[in-house]
N, C-alpha and C. Protein backbone atom coordinates (compact mmCIF):
# COMPACT_ATOMS: atom_id res chain seq x y z
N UNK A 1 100.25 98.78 29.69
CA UNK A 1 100.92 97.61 30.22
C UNK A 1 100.35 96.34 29.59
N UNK A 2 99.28 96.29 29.30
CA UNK A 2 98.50 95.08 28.39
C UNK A 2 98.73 94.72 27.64
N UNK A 3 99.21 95.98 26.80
CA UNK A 3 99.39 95.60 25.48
C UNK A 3 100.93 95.28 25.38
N UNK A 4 101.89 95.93 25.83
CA UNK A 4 103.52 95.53 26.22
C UNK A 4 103.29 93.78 26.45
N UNK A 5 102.39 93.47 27.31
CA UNK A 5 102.51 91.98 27.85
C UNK A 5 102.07 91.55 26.62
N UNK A 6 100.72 91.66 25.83
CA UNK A 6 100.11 91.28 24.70
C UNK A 6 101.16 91.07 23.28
N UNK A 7 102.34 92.06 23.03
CA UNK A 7 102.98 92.02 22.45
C UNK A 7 103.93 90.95 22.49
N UNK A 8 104.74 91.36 23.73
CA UNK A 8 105.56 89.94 23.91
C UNK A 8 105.15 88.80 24.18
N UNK A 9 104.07 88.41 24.74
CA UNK A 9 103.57 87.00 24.53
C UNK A 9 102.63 86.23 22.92
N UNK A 10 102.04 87.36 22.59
CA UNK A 10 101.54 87.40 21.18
C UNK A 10 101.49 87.84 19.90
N UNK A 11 102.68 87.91 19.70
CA UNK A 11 102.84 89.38 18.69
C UNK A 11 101.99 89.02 17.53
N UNK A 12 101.55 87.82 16.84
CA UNK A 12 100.35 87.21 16.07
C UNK A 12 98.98 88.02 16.54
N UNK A 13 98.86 88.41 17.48
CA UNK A 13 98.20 88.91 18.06
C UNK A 13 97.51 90.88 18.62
N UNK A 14 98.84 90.94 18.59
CA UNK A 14 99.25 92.24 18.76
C UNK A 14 98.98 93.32 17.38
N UNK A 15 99.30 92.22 15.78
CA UNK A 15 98.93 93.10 15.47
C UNK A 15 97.85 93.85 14.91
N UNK A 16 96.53 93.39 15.32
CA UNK A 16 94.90 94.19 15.18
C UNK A 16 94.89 95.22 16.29
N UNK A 17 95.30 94.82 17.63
CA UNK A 17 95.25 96.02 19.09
C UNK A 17 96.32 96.94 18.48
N UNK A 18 97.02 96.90 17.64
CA UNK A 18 98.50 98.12 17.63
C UNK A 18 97.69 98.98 16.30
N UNK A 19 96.52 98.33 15.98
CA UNK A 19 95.79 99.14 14.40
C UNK A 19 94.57 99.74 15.15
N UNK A 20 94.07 99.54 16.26
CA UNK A 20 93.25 99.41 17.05
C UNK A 20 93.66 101.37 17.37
N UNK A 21 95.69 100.85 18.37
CA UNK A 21 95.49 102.10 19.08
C UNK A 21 95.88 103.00 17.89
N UNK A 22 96.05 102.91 16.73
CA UNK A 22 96.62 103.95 15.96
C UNK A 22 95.77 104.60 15.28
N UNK A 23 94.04 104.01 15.40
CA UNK A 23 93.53 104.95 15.05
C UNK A 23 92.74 105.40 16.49
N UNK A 24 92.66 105.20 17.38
CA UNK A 24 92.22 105.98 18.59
C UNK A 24 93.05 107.01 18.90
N UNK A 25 94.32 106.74 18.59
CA UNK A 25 95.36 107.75 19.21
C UNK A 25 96.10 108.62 18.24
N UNK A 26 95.37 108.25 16.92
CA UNK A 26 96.08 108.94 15.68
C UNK A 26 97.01 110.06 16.17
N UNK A 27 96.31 111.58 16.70
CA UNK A 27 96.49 112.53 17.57
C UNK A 27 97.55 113.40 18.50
N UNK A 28 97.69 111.86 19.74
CA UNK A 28 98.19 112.02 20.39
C UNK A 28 100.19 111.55 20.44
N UNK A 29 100.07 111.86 19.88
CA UNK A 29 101.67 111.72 19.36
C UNK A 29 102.41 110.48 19.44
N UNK A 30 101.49 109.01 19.76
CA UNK A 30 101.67 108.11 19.87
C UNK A 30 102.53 106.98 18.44
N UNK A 31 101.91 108.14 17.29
CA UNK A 31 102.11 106.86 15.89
C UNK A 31 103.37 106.82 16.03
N UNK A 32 104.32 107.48 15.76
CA UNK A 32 105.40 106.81 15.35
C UNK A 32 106.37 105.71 16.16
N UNK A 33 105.65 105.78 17.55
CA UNK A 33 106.03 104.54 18.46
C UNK A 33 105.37 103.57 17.87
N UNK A 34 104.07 103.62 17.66
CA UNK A 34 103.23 102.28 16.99
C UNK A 34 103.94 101.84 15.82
N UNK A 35 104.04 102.70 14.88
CA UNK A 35 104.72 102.21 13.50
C UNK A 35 105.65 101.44 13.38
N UNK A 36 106.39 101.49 14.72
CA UNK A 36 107.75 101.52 14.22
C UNK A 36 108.13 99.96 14.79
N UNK A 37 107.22 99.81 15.47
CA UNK A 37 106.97 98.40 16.11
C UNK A 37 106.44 97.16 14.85
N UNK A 38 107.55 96.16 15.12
CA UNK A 38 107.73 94.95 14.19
C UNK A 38 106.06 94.53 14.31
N UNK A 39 105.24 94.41 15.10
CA UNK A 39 103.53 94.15 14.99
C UNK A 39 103.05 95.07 14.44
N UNK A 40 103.62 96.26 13.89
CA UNK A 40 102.89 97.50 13.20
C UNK A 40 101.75 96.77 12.09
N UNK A 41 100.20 97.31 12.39
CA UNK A 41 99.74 97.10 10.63
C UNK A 41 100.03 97.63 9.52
N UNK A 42 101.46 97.90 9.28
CA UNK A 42 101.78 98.35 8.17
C UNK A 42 100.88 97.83 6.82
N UNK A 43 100.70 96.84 6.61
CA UNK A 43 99.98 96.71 5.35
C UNK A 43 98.25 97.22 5.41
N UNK A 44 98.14 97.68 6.88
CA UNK A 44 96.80 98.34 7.20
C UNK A 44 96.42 99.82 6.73
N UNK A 45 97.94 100.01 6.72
CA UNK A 45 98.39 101.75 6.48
C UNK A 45 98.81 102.43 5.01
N UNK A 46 98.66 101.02 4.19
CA UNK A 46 98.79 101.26 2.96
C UNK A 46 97.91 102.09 2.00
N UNK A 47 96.62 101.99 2.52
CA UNK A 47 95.42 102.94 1.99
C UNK A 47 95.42 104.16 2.60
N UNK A 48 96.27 104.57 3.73
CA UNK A 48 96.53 105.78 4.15
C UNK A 48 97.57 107.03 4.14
N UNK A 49 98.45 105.43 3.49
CA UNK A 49 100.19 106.47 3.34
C UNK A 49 100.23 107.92 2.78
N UNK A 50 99.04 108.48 2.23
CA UNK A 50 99.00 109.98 1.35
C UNK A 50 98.68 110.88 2.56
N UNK A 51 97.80 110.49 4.02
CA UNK A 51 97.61 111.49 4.81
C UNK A 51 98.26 111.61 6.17
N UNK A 52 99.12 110.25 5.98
CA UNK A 52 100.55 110.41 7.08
C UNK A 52 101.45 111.67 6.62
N UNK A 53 101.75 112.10 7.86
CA UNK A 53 103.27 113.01 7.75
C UNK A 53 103.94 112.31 6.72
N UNK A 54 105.43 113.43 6.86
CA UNK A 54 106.34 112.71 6.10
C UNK A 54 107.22 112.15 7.28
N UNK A 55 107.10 112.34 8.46
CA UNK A 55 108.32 111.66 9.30
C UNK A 55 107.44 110.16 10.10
N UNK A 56 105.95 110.09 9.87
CA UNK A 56 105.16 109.21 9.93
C UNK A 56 105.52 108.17 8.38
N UNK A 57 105.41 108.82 7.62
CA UNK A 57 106.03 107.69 6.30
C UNK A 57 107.64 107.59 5.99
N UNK A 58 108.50 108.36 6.88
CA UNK A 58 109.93 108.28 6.67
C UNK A 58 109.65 106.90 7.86
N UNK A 59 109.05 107.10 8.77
CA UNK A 59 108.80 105.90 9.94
C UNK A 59 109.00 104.79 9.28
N UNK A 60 107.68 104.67 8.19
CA UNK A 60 107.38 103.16 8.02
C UNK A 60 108.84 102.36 7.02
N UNK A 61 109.24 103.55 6.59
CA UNK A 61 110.39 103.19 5.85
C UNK A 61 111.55 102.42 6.13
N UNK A 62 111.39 102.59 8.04
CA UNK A 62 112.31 102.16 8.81
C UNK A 62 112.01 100.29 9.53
N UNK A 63 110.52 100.62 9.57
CA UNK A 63 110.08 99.57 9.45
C UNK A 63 110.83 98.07 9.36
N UNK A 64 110.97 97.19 9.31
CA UNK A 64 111.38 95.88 9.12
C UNK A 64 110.50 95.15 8.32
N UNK A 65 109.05 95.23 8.95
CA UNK A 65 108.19 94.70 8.21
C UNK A 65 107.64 95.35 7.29
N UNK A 66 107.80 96.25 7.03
CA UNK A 66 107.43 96.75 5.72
C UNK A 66 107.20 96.22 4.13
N UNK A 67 106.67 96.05 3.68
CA UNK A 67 106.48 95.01 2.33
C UNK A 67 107.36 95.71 1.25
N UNK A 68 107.55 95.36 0.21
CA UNK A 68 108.36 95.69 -0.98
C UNK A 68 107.40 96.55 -1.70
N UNK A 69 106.25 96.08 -1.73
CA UNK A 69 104.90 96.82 -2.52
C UNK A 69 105.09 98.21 -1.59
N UNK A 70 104.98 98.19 -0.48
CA UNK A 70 105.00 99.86 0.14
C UNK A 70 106.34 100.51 0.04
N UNK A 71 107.34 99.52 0.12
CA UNK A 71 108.93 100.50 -0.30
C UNK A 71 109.05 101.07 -1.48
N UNK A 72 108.31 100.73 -2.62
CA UNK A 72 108.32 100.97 -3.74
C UNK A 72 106.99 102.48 -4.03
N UNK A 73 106.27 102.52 -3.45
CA UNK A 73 104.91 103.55 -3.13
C UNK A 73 106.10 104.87 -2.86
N UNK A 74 106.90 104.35 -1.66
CA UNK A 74 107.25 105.23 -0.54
C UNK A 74 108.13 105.86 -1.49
N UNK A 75 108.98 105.07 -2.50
CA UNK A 75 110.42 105.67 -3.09
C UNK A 75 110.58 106.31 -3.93
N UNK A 76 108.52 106.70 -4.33
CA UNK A 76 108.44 107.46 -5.47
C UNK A 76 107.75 108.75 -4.98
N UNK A 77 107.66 108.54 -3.33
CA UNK A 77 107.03 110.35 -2.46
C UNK A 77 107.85 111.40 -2.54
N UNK A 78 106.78 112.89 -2.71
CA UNK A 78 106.88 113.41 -2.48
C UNK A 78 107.95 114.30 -1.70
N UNK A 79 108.50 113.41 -0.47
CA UNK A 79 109.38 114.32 0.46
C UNK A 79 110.73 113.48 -0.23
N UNK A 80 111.45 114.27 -0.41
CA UNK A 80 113.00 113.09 -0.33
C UNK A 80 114.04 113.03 0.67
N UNK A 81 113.59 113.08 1.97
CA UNK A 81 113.90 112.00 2.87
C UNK A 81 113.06 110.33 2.79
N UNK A 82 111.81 110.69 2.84
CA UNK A 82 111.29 109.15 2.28
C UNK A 82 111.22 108.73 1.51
N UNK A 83 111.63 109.15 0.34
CA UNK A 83 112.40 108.79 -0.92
C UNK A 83 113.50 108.20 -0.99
N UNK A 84 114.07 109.27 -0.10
CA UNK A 84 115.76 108.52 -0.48
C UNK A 84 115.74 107.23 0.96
N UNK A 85 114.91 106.96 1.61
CA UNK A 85 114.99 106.37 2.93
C UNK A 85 114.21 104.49 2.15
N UNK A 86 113.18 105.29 1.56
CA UNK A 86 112.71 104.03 0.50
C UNK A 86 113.59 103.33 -0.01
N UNK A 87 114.73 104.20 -1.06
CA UNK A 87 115.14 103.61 -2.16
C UNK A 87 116.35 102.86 -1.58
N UNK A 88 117.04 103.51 -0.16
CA UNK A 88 118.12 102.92 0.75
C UNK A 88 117.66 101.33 1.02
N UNK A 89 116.66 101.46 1.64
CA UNK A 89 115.60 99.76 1.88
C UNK A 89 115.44 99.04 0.80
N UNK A 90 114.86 99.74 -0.54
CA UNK A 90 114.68 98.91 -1.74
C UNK A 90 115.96 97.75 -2.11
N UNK A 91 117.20 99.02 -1.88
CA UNK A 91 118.50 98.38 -2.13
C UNK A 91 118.81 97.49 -1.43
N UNK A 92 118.60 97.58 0.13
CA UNK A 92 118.97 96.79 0.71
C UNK A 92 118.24 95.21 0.89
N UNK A 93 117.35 95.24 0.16
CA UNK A 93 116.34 94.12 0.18
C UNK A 93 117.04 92.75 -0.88
């Protein structure tokens, strides 16, 4: 509930606690709710994108905030759903 309030009143804010729970909760089936959230540290997750899933990196693909530097990482993976999910975003950018 803290962090829901923390979000909507601070999302400047929100996003170190949302990098916070994603590695406490790596685990618990929580990431792809975190990710997918506009406060995501996506650019936190950039040194990690090789040991995310692929439906954890099809996630970030979906992203909003996602940078061009990681759509471009993403559109050259391995799986091609996040490939082709990359190169859909690339285009659309």
């Amino acid at each position: 509930m803290a962090l829901k309030h923390l979000i909507e009143r601070a999302l400047d804010r929100a996003e170190k606690h949302l990098l916070y729970y994603y590695e406490e909760m790596y685990n618990d089936g929580l990431l792809p709710l975190i990710i997918q959230h506009p406060a995501a540290p996506i650019s936190s997750l950039k040194k990690k994108l090789r040991l995310l899933s692929w439906m954890e990196r099809y996630t970030i693909t979906q992203n909003p905030k996602t940078s061009h530097e990681i759509l471009e990482i993403l559109a050259k993976d391995a799986n091609r759903v996040v490939r082709a999910a990359a190169l859909e975003r690339l285009g659309n950018i």
